[in-house]
Protein backbone atom coordinates (compact mmCIF):
# COMPACT_ATOMS: atom_id res chain seq x y z
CA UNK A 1 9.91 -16.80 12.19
CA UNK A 2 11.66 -13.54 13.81
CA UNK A 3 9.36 -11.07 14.85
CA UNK A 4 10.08 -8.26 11.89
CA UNK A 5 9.12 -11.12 9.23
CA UNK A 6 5.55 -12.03 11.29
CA UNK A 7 5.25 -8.38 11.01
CA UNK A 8 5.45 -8.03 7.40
CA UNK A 9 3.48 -10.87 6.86
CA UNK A 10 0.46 -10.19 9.02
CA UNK A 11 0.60 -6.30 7.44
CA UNK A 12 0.40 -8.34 3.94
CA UNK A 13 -2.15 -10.31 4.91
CA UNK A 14 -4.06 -7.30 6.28
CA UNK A 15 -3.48 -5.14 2.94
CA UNK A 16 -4.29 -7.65 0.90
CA UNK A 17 -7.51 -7.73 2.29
CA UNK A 18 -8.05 -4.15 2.81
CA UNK A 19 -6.35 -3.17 -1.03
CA UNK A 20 -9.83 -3.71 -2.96
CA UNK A 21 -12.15 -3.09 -0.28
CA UNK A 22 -10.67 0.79 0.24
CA UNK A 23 -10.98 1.24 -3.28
CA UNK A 24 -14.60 0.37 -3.51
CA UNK A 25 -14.74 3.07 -0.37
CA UNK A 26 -13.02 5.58 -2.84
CA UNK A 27 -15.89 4.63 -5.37
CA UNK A 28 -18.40 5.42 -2.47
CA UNK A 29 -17.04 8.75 -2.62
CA UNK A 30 -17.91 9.37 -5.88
CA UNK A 31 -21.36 7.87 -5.64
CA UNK A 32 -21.92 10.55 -2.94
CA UNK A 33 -20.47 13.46 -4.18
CA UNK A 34 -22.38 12.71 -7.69
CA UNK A 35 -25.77 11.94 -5.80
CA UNK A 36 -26.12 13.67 -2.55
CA UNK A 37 -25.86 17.93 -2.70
CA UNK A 38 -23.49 19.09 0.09
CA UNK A 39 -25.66 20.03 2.49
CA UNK A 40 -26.95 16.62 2.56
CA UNK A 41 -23.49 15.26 2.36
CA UNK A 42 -22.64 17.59 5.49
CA UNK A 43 -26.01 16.05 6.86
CA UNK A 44 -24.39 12.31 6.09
CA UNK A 45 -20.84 13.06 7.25
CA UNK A 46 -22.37 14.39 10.71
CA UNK A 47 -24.53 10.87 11.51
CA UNK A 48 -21.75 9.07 10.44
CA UNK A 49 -19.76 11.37 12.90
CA UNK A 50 -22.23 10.87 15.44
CA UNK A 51 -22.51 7.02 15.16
CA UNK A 52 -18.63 7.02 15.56
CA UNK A 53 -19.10 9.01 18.96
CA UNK A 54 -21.58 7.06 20.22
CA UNK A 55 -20.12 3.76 19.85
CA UNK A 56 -17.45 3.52 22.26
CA UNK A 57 -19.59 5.24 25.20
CA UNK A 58 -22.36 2.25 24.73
CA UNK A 59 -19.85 -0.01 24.30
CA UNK A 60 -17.39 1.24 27.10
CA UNK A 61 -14.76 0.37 24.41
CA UNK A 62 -15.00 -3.02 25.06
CA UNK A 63 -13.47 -4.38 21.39
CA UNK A 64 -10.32 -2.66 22.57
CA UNK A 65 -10.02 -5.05 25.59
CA UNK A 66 -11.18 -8.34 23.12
CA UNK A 67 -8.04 -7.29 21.75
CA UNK A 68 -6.25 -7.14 23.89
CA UNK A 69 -7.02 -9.18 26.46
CA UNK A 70 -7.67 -12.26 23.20
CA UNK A 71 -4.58 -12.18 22.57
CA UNK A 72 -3.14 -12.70 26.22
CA UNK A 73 -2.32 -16.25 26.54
CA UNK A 74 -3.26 -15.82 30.54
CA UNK A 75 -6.61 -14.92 29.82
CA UNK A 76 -9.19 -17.32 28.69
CA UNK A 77 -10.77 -16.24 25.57
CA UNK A 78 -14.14 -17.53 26.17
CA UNK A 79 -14.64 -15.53 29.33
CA UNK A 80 -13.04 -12.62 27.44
CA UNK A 81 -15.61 -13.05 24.50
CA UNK A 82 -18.84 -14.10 26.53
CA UNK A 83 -18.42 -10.87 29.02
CA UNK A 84 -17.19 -8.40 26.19
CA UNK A 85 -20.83 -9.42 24.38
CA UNK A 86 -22.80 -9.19 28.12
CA UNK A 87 -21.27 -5.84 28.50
CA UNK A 88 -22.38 -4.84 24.99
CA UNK A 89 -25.78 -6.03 25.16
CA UNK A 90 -26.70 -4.11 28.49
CA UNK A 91 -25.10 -1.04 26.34
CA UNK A 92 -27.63 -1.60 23.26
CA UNK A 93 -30.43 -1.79 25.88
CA UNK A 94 -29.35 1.85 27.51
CA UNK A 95 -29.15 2.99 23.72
CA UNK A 96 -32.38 2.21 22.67
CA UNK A 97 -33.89 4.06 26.66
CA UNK A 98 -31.69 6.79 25.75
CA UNK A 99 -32.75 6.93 21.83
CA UNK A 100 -35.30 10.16 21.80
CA UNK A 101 -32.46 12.32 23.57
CA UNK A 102 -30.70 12.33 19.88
CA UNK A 103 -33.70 14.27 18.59
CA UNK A 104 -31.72 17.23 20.07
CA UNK A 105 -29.29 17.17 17.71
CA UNK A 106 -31.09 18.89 14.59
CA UNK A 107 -29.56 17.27 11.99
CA UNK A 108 -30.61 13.96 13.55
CA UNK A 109 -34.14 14.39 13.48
CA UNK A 110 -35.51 12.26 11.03
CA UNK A 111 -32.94 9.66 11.45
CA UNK A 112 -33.09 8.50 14.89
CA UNK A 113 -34.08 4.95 14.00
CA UNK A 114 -31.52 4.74 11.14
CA UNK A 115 -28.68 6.27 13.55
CA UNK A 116 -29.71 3.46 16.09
CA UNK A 117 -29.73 0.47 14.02
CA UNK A 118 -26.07 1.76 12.55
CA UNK A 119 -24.90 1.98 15.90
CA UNK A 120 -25.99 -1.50 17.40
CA UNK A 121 -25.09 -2.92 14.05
CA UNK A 122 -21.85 -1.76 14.03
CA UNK A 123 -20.84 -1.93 17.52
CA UNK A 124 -21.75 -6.01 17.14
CA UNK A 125 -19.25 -5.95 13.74
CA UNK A 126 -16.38 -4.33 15.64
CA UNK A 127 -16.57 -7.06 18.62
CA UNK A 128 -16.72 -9.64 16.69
CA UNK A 129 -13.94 -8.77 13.95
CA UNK A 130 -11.84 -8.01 16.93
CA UNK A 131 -12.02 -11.28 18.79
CA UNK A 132 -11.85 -13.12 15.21
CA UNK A 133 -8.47 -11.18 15.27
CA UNK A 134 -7.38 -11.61 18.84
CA UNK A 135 -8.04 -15.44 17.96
CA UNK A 136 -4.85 -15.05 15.27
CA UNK A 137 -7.40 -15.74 12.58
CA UNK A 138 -6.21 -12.37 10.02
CA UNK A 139 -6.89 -14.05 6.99
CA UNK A 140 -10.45 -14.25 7.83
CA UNK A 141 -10.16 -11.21 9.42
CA UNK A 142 -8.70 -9.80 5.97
CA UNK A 143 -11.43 -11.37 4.23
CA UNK A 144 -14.33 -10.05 5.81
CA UNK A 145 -13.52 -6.42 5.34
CA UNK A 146 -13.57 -7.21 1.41
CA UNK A 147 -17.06 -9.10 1.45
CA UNK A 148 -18.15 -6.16 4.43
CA UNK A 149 -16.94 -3.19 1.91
CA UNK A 150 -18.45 -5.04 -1.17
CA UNK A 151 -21.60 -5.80 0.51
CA UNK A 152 -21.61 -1.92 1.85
CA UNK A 153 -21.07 -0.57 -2.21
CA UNK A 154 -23.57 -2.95 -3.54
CA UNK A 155 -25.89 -1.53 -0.87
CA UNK A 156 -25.15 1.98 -1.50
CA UNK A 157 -25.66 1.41 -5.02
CA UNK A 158 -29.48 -0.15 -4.66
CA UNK A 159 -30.33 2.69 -2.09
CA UNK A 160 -29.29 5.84 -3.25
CA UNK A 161 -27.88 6.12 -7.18
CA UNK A 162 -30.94 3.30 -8.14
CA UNK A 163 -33.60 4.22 -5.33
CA UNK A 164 -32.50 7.88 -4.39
CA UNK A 165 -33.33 7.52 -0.87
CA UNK A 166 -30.34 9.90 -0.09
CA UNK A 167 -28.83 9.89 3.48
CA UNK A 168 -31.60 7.45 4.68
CA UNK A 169 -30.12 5.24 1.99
CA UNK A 170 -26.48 5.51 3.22
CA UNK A 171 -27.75 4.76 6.69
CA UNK A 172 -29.42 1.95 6.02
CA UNK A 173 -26.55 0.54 3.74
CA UNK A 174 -24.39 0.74 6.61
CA UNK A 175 -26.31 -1.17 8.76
CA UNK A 176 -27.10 -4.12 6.64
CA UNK A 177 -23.43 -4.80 5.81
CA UNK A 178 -22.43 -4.46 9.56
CA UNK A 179 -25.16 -6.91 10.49
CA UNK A 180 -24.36 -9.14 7.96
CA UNK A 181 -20.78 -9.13 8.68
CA UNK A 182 -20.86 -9.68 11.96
CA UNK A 183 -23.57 -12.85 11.12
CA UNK A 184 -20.77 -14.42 8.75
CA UNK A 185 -18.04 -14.28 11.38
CA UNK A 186 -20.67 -15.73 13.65
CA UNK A 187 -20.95 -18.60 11.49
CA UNK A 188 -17.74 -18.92 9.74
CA UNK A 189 -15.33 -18.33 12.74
CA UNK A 190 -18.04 -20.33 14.95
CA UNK A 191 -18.09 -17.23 17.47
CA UNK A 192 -20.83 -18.78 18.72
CA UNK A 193 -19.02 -21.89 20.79
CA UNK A 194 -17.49 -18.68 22.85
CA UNK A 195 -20.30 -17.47 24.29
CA UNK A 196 -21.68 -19.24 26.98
CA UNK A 197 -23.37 -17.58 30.30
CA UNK A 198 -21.49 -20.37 32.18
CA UNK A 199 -18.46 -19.11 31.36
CA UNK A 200 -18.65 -15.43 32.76
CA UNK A 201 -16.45 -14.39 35.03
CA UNK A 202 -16.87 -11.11 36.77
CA UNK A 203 -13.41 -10.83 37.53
CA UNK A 204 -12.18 -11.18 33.89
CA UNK A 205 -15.35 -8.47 33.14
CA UNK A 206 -13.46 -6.23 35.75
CA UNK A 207 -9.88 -6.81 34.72
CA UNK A 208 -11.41 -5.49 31.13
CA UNK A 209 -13.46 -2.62 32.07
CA UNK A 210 -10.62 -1.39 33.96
CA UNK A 211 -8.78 -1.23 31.01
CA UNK A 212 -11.16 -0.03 28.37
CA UNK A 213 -13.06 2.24 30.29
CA UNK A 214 -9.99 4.67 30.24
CA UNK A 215 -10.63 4.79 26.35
CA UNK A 216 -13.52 5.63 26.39
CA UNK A 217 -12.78 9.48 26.57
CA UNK A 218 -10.07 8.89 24.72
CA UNK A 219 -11.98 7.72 21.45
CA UNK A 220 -14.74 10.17 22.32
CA UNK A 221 -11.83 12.77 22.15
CA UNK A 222 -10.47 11.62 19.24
CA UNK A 223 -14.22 11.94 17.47
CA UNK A 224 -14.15 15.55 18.72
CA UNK A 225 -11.10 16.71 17.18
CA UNK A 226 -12.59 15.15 13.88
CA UNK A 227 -16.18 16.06 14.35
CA UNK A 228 -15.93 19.65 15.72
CA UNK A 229 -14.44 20.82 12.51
CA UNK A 230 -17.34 19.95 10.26
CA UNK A 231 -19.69 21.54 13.18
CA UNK A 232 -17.83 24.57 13.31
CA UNK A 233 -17.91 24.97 9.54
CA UNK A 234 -21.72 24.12 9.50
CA UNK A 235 -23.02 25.98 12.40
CA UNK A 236 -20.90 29.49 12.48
CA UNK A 237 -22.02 30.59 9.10
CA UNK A 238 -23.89 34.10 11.26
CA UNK A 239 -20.67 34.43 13.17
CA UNK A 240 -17.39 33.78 10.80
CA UNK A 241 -16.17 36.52 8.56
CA UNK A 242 -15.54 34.27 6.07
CA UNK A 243 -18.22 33.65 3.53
CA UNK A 244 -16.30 30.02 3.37
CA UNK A 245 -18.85 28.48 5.77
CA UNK A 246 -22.60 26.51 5.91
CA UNK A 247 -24.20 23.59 5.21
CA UNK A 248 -22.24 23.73 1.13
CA UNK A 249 -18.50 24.21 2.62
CA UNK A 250 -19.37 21.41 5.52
CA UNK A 251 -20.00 18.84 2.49
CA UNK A 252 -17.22 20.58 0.28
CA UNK A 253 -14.50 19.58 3.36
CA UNK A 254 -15.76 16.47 3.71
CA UNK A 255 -15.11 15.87 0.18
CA UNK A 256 -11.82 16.96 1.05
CA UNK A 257 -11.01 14.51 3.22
CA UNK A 258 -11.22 11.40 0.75
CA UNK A 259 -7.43 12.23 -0.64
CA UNK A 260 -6.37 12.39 2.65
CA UNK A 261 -7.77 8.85 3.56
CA UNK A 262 -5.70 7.11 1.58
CA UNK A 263 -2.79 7.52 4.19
CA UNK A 264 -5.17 6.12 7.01
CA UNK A 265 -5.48 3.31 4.73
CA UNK A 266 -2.22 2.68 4.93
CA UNK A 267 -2.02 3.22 8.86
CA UNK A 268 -4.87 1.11 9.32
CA UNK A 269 -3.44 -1.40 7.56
CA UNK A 270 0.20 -1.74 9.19
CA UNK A 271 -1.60 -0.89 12.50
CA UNK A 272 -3.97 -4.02 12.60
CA UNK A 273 -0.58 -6.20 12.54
CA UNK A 274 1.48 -3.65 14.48
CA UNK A 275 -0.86 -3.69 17.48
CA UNK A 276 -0.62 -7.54 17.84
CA UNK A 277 3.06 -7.69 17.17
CA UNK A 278 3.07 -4.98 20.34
CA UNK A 279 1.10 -6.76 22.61
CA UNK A 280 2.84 -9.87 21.75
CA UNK A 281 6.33 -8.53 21.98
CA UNK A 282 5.62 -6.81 25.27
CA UNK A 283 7.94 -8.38 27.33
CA UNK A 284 10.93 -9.20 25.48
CA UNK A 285 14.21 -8.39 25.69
CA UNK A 286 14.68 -5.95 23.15
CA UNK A 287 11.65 -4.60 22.24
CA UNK A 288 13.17 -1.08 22.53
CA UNK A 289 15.42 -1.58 19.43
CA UNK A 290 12.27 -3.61 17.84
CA UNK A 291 10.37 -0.25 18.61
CA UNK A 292 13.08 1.57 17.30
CA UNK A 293 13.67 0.06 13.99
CA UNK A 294 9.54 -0.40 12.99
CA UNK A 295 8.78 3.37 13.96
CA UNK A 296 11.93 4.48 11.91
CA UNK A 297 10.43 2.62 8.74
CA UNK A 298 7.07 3.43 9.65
CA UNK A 299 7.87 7.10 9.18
CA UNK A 300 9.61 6.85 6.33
CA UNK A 301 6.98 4.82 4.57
CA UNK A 302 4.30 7.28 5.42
CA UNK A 303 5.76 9.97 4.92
CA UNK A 304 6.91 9.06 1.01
CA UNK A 305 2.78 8.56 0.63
CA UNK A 306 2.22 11.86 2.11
CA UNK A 307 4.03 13.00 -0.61
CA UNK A 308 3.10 11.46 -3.07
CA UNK A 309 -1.04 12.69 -2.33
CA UNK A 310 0.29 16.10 -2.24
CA UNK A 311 2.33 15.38 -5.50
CA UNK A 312 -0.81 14.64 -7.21
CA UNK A 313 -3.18 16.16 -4.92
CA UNK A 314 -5.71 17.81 -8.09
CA UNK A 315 -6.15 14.44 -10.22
CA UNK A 316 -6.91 12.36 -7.32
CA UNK A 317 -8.85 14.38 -6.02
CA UNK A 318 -11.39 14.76 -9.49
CA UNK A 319 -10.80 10.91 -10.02
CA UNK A 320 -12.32 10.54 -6.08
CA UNK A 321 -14.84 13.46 -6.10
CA UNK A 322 -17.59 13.79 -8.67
CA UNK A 323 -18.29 17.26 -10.03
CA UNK A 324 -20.59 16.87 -13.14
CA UNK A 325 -23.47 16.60 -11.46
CA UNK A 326 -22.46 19.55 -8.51
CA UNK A 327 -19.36 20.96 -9.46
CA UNK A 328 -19.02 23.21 -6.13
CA UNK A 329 -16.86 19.79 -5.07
CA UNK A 330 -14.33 20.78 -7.32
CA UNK A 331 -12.18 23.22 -5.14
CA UNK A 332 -12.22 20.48 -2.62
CA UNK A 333 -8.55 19.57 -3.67
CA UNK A 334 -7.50 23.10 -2.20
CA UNK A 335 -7.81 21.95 1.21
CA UNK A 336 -6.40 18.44 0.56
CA UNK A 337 -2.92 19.17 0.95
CA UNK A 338 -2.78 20.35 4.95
CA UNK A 339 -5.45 17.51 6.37
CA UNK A 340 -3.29 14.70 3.96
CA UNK A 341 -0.16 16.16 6.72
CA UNK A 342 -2.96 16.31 9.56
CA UNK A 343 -3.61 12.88 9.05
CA UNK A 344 -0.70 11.85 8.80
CA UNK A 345 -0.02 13.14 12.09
CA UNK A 346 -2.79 11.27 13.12
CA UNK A 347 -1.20 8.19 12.24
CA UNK A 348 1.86 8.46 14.38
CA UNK A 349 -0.34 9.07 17.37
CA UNK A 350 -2.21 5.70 16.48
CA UNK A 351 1.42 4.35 16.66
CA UNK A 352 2.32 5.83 19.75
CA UNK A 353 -0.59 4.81 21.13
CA UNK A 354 -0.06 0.90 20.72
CA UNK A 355 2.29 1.46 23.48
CA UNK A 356 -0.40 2.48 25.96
CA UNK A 357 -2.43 -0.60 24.68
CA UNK A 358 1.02 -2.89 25.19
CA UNK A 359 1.69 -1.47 28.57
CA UNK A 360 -1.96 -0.99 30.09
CA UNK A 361 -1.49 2.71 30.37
CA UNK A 362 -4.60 3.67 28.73
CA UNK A 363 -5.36 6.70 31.05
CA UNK A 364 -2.08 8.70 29.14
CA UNK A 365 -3.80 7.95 25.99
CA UNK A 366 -6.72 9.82 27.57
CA UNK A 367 -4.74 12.68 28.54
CA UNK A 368 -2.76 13.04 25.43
CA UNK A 369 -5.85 13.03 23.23
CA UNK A 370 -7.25 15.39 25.80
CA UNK A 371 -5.15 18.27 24.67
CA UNK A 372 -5.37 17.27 21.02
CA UNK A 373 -9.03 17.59 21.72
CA UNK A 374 -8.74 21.16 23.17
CA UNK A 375 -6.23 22.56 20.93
CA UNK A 376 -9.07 21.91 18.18
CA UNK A 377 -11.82 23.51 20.10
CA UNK A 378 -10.23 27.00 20.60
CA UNK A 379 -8.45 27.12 17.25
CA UNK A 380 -11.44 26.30 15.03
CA UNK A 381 -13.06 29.36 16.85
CA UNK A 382 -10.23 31.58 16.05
CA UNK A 383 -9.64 30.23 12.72
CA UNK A 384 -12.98 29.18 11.13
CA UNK A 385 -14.04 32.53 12.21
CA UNK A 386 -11.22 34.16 9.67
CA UNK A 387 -10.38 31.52 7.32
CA UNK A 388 -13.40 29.28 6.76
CA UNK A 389 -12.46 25.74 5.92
CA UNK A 390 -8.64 26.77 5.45
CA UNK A 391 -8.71 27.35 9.37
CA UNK A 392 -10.34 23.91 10.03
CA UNK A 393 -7.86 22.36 8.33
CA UNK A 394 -4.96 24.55 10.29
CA UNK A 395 -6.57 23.87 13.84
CA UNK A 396 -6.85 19.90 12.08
CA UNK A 397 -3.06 19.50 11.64
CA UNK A 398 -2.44 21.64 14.92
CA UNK A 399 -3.96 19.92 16.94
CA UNK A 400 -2.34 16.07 15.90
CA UNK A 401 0.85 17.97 15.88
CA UNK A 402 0.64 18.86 19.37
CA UNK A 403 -0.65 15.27 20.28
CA UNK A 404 2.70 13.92 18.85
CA UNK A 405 4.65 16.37 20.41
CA UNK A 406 3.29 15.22 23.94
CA UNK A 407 3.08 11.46 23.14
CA UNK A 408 6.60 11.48 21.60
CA UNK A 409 7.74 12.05 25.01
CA UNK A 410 5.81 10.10 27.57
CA UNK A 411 5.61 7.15 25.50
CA UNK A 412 9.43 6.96 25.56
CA UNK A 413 9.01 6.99 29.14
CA UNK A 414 7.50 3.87 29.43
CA UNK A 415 9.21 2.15 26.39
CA UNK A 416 12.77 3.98 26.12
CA UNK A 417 13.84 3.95 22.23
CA UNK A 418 15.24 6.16 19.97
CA UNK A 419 13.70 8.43 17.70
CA UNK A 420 15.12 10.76 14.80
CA UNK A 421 13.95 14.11 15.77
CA UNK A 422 16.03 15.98 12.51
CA UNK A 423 15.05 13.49 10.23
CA UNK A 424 11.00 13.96 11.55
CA UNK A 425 11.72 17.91 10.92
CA UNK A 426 13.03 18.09 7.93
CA UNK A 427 10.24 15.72 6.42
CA UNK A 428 7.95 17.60 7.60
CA UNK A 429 9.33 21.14 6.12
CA UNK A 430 9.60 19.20 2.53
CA UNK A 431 5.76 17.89 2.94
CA UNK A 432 5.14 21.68 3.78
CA UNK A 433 6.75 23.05 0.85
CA UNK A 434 5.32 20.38 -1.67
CA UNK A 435 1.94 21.87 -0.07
CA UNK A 436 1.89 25.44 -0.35
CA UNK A 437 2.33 25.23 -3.90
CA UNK A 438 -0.14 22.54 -4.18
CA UNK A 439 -3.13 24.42 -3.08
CA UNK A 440 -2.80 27.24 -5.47
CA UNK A 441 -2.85 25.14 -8.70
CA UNK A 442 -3.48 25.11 -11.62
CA UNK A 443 -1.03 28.08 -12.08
CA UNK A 444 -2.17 30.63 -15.33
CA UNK A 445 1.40 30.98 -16.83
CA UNK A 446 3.43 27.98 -18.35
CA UNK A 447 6.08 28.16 -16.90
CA UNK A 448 5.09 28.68 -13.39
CA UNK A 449 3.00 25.70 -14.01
CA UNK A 450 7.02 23.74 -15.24
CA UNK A 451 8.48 25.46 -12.00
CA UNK A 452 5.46 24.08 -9.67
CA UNK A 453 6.11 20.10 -11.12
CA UNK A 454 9.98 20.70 -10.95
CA UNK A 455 9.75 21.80 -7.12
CA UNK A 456 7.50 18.96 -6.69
CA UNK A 457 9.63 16.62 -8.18
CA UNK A 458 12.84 17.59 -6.81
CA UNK A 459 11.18 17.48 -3.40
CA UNK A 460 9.98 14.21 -3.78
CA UNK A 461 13.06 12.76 -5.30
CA UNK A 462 14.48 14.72 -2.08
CA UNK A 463 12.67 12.89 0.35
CA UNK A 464 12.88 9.35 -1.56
CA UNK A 465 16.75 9.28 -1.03
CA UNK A 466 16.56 10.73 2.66
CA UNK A 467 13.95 7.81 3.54
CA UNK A 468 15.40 5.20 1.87
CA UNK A 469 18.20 4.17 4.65
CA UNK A 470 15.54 3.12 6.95
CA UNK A 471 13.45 1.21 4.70
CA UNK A 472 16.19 -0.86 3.49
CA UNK A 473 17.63 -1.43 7.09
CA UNK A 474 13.97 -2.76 8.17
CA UNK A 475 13.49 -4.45 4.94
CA UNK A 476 17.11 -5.67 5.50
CA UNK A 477 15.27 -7.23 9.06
CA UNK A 478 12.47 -8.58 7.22
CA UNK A 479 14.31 -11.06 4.98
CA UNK A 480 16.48 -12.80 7.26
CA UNK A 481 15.55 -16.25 7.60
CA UNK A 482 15.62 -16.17 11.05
């Protein structure tokens, strides 16, 4: 099987698996937004925020090693697995010494149990689905993030829209599926047999930490960029000029984000297979022309689903968000547009960022996220102080943009291959102008309104037929036979 097709096929698996599960997410959404006010949303975006940030510091980012270490024929996967779980039991054990410090954070208090258990819970979830994967096992893989995501929305269901127990309920939710996930890939995958004490090996435990400890600023960094924006829109309500700011506009742009997530679906989703394919094809021959010819298609492929969101940015977004019961979520589409390019830029970084993974260079994806980190910092002062949430979402998109800019060029320093700068530029100017207009509909006059969907069409139709080379080349790739 050539290496494009076990591509396709793993992604396939992977979506397959993912395709019903992010829908039930999209559901959550709704179950949120038409249960929790936004203040409390803000209040249940931040844990979740928090939990994310905590993670890989307790866990030294040690899944990111099972990964890739797993899937090194070299390295023996029991030692990998028994000292990845060592090193993430003596981090559980420092959480729960270090647990009252998070009463400092004042929308923790209350919740310092429930942020705990989420973190341990999920922490044990994401080293386990990682070595399942690392072990070539994606089906199962696949097939535990439908039962985890079903498990999570039957959860959230009992807690808060039958119980009302609010953001406790969504934090307890989350850690009941994560612990029961990770259980069932105990048991089904027999995880178990690959732990044994007898089997550690400090060297292996070295060799790892060496690489994951690098990444453990980086995801921190990453969290920032993400996680300073809702701050800064909480927290500088006595400072900004704009009256577009509190606890309401926090849990109005986190509504905001749920369009928007459905191209990190996507990325998720090719990325799972993507990252193994890199590791795998690490040292061949020509995997500068393989890098070439997935990134090409890659781009194109995302960037048509950019488009698309922005397309039809207003009835997603009241299909996703539920307004009846607080209808203050229903200008949450007006932000949409920018964070669906943000994260979009966001997922080319992922990309880039494989090849730090393949290579072992994980100290440039520190530095790299590094200035994505700071270029969010001092523009959501600047702008959240003038524009509210429209200058979150600016310094959002700025800052990913200047990420790619930098890893663009050193990654293609360590794995040469070509990229189409023009092509990148003008798809990005047509997201832009199917954007502008998005954010100021509906339009009063009819035929503005027929202008606004002819732009948008002829846009999209625009960028269809400028995409569509590399698709079909890839595609072309994909259904060789050999």
């Amino acid at each position: 099987m050539n290496k494009y097709k076990k591509l396709a096929l793993n992604t396939a698996v992977f979506a397959v698996g993912s395709f019903g599960s992010k829908i039930l997410l999209l559901l959550l959404t709704r179950l949120y937004t038409g249960n929790i006010n936004p203040g409390d949303n803000s209040t249940r975006s931040l844990l979740e925020q928090t939990a994310n940030f905590i993670i890989p510091i307790v866990t030294v980012s040690i899944a990111e090693a099972v990964i890739r270490y797993g899937l090194d024929r070299e390295y023996d996967k029991k030692e990998v697995f028994t000292s990845a779980c060592l090193v993430e039991l003596m981090g559980a054990a420092i959480l729960l010494l270090c647990s009252p410090l998070l009463n400092l954070l004042p929308y923790a208090r209350g919740y310092v149990i429930n942020l705990v258990l989420y973190i341990i819970a999920s922490s044990f979830r994401q080293l386990s689905s990682q070595f399942v994967r690392a072990r070539g096992m994606v089906k199962l893989f696949a097939l535990d993030g439908i039962l985890a995501t079903l498990s999570l929305f039957l959860f959230n269901m009992l807690f808060i829209a039958i119980l009302h127990l609010g953001v406790h309920g969504f934090m307890l939710a989350v850690f009941l599926s994560d612990l029961c996930s990770g259980v069932f890939l105990w048991i089904v995958a027999g995880l178990w047999r690959f732990f044994d004490l007898r089997s550690y090996n400090p060297d292996i435990t070295k060799v790892m930490l060496r690489f994951s400890i690098p990444m453990i600023p980086t995801a921190v960094l990453w969290i920032i960029t993400g996680f300073s924006d809702r701050l800064f829109v909480r927290y500088m309500d006595h400072l900004s000029v704009s009256p577009d700011v509190g606890d309401a506009a926090a849990g109005i742009y986190d509504a905001s984000s749920k369009v928007p997530n459905l191209i990190s679906m996507l990325s998720t989703i090719f990325f799972q297979a993507w990252n193994m394919s890199a590791i795998t094809e690490n040292n061949s021959k020509d995997r500068s022309t393989f890098y070439y010819r997935v990134f090409s298609a890659y781009q194109s492929i995302m960037f048509l689903g950019a488009a698309f969101l922005i397309a039809f940015v207003q009835p997603l977004s009241l299909i996703i968000v539920n307004t009846r019961v607080y209808p203050e979520y229903a200008r949450a589409y007006t932000f949409t547009p920018v964070l669906v390019i943000a994260v979009l830029m966001m997922s080319f970084n992922q990309f880039l960022s494989s090849i730090y993974t393949a290579t072992q260079k994980t100290t440039h994806s520190f530095w790299t996220a590094s200035i994505a980190a700071g270029v969010n910092i001092i523009l959501n002062i600047v702008l959240i102080w003038r524009w509210g949430v429209h200058g979150a979402v600016i310094a959002t998109f700025a800052s990913y943009f200047v990420c790619y800019l930098v890893r663009i060029v050193d990654t293609r320093r360590l794995i040469p291959f070509k990229v189409h700068h023009v092509r990148f530029a003008v798809n990005l100017a047509a997201l832009f102008g199917m954007a502008i207009p998005a954010i100021r509909q509906p339009l009063p006059e009819v035929p503005h309104g027929m202008m606004f969907y002819l732009a948008e069409g002829a846009l999209f139709f625009f960028m269809v037929v400028f995409n569509f080379t590399a698709i079909l080349q890839t595609l072309r790739r994909i259904l060789k036979r050999s």
